[in-house]
C-alpha atoms as a PDB file:
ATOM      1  CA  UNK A   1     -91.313-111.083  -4.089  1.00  0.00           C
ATOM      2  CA  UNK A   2     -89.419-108.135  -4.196  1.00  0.00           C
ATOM      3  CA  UNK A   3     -90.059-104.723  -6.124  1.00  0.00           C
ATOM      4  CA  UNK A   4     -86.514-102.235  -7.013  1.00  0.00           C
ATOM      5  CA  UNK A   5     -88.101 -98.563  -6.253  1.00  0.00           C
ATOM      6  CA  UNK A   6     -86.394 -95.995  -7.394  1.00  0.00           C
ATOM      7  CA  UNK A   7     -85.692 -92.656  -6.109  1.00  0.00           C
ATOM      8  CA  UNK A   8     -84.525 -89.655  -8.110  1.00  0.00           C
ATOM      9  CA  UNK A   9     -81.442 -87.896  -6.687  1.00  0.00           C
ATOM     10  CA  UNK A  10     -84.230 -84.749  -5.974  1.00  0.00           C
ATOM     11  CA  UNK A  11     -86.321 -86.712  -3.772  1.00  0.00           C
ATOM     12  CA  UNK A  12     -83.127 -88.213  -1.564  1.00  0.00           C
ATOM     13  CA  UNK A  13     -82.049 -84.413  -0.951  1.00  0.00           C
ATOM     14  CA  UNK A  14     -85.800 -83.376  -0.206  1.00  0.00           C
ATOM     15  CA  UNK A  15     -86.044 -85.998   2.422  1.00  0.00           C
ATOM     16  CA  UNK A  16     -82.953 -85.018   3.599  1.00  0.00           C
ATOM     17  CA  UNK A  17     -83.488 -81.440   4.101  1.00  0.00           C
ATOM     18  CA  UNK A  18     -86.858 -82.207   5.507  1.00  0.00           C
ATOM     19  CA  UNK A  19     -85.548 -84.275   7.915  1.00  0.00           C
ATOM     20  CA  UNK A  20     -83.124 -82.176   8.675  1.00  0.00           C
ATOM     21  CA  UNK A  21     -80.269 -84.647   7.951  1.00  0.00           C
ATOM     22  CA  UNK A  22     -77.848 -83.271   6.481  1.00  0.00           C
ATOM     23  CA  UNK A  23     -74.216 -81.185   6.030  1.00  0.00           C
ATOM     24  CA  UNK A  24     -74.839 -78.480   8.195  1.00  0.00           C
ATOM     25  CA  UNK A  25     -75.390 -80.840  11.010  1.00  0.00           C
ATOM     26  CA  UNK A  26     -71.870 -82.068  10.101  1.00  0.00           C
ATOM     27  CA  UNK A  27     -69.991 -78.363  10.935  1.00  0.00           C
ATOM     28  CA  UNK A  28     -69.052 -77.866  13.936  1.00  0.00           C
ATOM     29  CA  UNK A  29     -70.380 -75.282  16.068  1.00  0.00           C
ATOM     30  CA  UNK A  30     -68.287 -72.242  16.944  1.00  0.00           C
ATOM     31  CA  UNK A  31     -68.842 -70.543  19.652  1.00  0.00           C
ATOM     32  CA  UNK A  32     -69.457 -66.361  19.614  1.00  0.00           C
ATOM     33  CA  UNK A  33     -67.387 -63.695  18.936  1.00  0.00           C
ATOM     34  CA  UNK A  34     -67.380 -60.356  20.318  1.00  0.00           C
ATOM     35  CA  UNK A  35     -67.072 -57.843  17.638  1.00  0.00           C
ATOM     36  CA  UNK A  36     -66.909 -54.932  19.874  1.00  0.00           C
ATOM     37  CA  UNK A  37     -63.178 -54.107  21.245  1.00  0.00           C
ATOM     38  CA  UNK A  38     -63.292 -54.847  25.002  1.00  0.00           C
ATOM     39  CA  UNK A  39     -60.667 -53.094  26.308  1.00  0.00           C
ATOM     40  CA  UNK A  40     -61.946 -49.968  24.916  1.00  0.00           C
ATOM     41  CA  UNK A  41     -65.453 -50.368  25.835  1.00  0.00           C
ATOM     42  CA  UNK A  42     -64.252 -51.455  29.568  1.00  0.00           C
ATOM     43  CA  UNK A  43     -61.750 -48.179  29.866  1.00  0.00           C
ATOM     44  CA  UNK A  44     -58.965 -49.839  30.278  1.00  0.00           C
ATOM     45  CA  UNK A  45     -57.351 -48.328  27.083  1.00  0.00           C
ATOM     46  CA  UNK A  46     -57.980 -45.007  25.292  1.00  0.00           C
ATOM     47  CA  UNK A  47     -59.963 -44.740  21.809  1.00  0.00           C
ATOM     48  CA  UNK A  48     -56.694 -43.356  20.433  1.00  0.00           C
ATOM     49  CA  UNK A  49     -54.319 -45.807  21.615  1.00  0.00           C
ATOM     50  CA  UNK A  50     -56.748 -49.092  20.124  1.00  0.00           C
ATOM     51  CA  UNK A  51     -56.849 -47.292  16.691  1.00  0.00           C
ATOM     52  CA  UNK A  52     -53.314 -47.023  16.113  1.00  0.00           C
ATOM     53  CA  UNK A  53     -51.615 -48.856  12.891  1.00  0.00           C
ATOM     54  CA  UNK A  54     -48.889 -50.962  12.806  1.00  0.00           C
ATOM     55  CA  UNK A  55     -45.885 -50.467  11.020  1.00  0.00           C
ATOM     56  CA  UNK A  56     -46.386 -51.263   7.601  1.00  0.00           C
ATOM     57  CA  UNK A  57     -44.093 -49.585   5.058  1.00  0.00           C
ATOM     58  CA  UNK A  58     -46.018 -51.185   2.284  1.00  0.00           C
ATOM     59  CA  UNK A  59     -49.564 -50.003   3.489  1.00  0.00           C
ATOM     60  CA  UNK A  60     -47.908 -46.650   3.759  1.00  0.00           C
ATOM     61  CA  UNK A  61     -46.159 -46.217  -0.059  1.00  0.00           C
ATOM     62  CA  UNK A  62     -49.651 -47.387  -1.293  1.00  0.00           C
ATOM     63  CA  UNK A  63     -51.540 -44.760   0.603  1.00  0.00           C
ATOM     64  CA  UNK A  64     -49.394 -42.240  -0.582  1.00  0.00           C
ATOM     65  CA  UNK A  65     -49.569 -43.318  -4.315  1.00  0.00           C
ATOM     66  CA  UNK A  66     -53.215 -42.974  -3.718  1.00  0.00           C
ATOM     67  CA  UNK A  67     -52.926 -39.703  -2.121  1.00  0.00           C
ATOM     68  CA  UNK A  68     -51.151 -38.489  -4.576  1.00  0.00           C
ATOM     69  CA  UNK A  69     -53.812 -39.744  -7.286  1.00  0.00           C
ATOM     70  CA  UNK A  70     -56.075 -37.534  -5.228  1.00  0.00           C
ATOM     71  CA  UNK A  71     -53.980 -34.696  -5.449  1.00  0.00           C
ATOM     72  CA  UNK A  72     -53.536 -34.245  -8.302  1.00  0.00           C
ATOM     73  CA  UNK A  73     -57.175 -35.023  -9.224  1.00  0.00           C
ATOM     74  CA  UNK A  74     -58.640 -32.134  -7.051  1.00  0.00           C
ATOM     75  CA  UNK A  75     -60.029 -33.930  -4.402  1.00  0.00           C
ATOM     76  CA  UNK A  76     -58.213 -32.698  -1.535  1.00  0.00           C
ATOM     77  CA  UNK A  77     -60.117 -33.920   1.316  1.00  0.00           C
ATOM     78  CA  UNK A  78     -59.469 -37.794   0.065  1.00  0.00           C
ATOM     79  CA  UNK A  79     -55.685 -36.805  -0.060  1.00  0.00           C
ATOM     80  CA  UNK A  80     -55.371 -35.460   2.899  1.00  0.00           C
ATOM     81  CA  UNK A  81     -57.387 -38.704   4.217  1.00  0.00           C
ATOM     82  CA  UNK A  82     -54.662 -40.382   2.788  1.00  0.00           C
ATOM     83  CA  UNK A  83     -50.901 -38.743   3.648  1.00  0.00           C
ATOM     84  CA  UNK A  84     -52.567 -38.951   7.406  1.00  0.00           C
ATOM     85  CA  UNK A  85     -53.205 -43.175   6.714  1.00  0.00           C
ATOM     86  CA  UNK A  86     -49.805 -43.302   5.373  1.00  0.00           C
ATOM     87  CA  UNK A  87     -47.924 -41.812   8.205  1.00  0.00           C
ATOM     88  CA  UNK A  88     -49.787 -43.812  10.661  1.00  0.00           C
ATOM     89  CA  UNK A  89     -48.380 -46.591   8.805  1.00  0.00           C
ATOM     90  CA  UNK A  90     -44.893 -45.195   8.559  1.00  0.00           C
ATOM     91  CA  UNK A  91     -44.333 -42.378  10.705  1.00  0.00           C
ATOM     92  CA  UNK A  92     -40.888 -41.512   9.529  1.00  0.00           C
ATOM     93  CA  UNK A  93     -42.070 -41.103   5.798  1.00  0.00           C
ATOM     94  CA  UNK A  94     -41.322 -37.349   4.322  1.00  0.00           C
ATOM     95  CA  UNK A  95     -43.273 -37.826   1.074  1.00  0.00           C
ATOM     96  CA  UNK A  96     -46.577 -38.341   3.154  1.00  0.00           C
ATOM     97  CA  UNK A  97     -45.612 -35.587   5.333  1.00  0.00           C
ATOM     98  CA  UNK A  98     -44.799 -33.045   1.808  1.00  0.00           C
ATOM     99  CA  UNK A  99     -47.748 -34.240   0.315  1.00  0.00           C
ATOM    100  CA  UNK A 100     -49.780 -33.646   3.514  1.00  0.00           C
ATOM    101  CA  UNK A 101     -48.260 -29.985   3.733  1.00  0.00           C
ATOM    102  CA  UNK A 102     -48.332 -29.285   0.508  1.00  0.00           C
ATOM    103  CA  UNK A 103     -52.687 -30.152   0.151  1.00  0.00           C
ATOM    104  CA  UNK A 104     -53.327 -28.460   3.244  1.00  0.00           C
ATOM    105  CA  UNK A 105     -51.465 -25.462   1.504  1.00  0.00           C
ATOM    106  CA  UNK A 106     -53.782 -25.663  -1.649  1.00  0.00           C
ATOM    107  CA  UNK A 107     -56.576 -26.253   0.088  1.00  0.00           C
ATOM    108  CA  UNK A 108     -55.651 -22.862   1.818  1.00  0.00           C
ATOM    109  CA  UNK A 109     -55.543 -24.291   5.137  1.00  0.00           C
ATOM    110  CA  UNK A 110     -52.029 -22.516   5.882  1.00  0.00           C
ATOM    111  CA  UNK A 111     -52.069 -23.044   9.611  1.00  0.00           C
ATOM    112  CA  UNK A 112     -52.672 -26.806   9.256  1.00  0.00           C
ATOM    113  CA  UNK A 113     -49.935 -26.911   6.902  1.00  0.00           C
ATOM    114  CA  UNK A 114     -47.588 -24.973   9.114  1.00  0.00           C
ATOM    115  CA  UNK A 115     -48.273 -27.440  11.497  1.00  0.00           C
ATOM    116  CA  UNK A 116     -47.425 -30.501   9.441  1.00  0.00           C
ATOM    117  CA  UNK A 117     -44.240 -29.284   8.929  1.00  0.00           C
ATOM    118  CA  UNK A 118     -43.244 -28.540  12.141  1.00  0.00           C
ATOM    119  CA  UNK A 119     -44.404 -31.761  13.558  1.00  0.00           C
ATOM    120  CA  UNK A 120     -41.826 -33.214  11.204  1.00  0.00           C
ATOM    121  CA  UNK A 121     -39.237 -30.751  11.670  1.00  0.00           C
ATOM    122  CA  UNK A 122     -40.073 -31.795  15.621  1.00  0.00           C
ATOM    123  CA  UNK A 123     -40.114 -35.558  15.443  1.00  0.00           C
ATOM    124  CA  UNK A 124     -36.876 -35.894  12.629  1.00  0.00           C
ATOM    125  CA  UNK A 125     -34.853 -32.866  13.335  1.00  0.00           C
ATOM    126  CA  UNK A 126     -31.566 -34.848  11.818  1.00  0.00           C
ATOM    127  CA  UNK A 127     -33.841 -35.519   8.147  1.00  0.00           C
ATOM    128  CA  UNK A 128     -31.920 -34.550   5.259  1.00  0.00           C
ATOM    129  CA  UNK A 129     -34.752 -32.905   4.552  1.00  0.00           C
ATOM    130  CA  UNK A 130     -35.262 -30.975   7.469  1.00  0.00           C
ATOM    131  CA  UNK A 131     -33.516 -27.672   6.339  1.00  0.00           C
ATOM    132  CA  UNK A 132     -36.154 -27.992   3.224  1.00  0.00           C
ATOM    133  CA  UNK A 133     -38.877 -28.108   5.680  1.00  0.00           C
ATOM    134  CA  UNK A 134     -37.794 -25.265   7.784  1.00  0.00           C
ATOM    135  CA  UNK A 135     -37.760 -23.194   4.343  1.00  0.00           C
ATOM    136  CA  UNK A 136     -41.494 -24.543   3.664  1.00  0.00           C
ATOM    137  CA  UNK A 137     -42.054 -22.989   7.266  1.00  0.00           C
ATOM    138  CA  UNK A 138     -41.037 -19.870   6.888  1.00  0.00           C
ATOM    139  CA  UNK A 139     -41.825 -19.081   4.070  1.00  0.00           C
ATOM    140  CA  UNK A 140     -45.667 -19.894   5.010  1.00  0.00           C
ATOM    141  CA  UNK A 141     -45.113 -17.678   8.341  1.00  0.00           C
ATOM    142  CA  UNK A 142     -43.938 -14.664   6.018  1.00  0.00           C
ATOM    143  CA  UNK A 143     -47.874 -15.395   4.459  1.00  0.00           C
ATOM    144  CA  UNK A 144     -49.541 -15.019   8.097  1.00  0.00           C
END
């Protein structure tokens, strides 16, 4: 004679987990990944060089938007975090490099400013916006 037992769907998936049958055995196993950068930790390329952004025009107009948020909010030290994040992203971008003058300026950090805009005026010389910049230039070396 036979006798039906039955089991709840609780005490299957006990006996599986105890037995350690089950869906993780299933996965396969991937093997480690490094998390530290190699290169850099092995010398054969600079800190400064491994950090650097790719081009991303879109990265770049949202950091400035945020920047600007910043700005105009007070917090000067976030928006200055920010122009810097967008020009890494787009180097060639004159609002980041306005807005970065222009905080460093408020902040009362003239030098630093005077410095923004002559890295600009050095790297795009031909800008239409150039002769605007050397005016922002001179007009903070008449304040030194």
């Amino acid at each position: 004679m036979f006798h039906i037992v039955r089991f709840s769907p609780r005490l299957i998936l006990s006996a599986l987990v105890i037995t350690g049958i089950g869906i993780a055995q299933e996965l396969p196993k991937k093997p480690p990944v490094l998390i530290r950068d190699t290169d850099v930790a092995e010398g054969k390329t600079d800190a400064e060089t491994a950090k650097k952004k790719e081009y991303s025009p879109v990265k770049a107009q949202a950091d400035l938007k945020v920047g600007d948020y910043y700005y105009k909010q007070g917090n000067y030290a976030a928006a200055i975090s920010r122009y810097q994040e967008a020009i890494e992203y787009q180097p060639s971008l004159v609002e980041a490099f306005e807005g970065l003058g222009r905080t460093y300026e408020k902040k009362g950090d003239k030098e630093k400013a005077l410095a923004v805009y002559k890295s600009f005026l050095k790297n795009f010389p031909d800008s239409p916006k150039a002769q605007e910049f050397q005016t922002l230039c001179a007009k903070l070396e008449k304040k030194k």
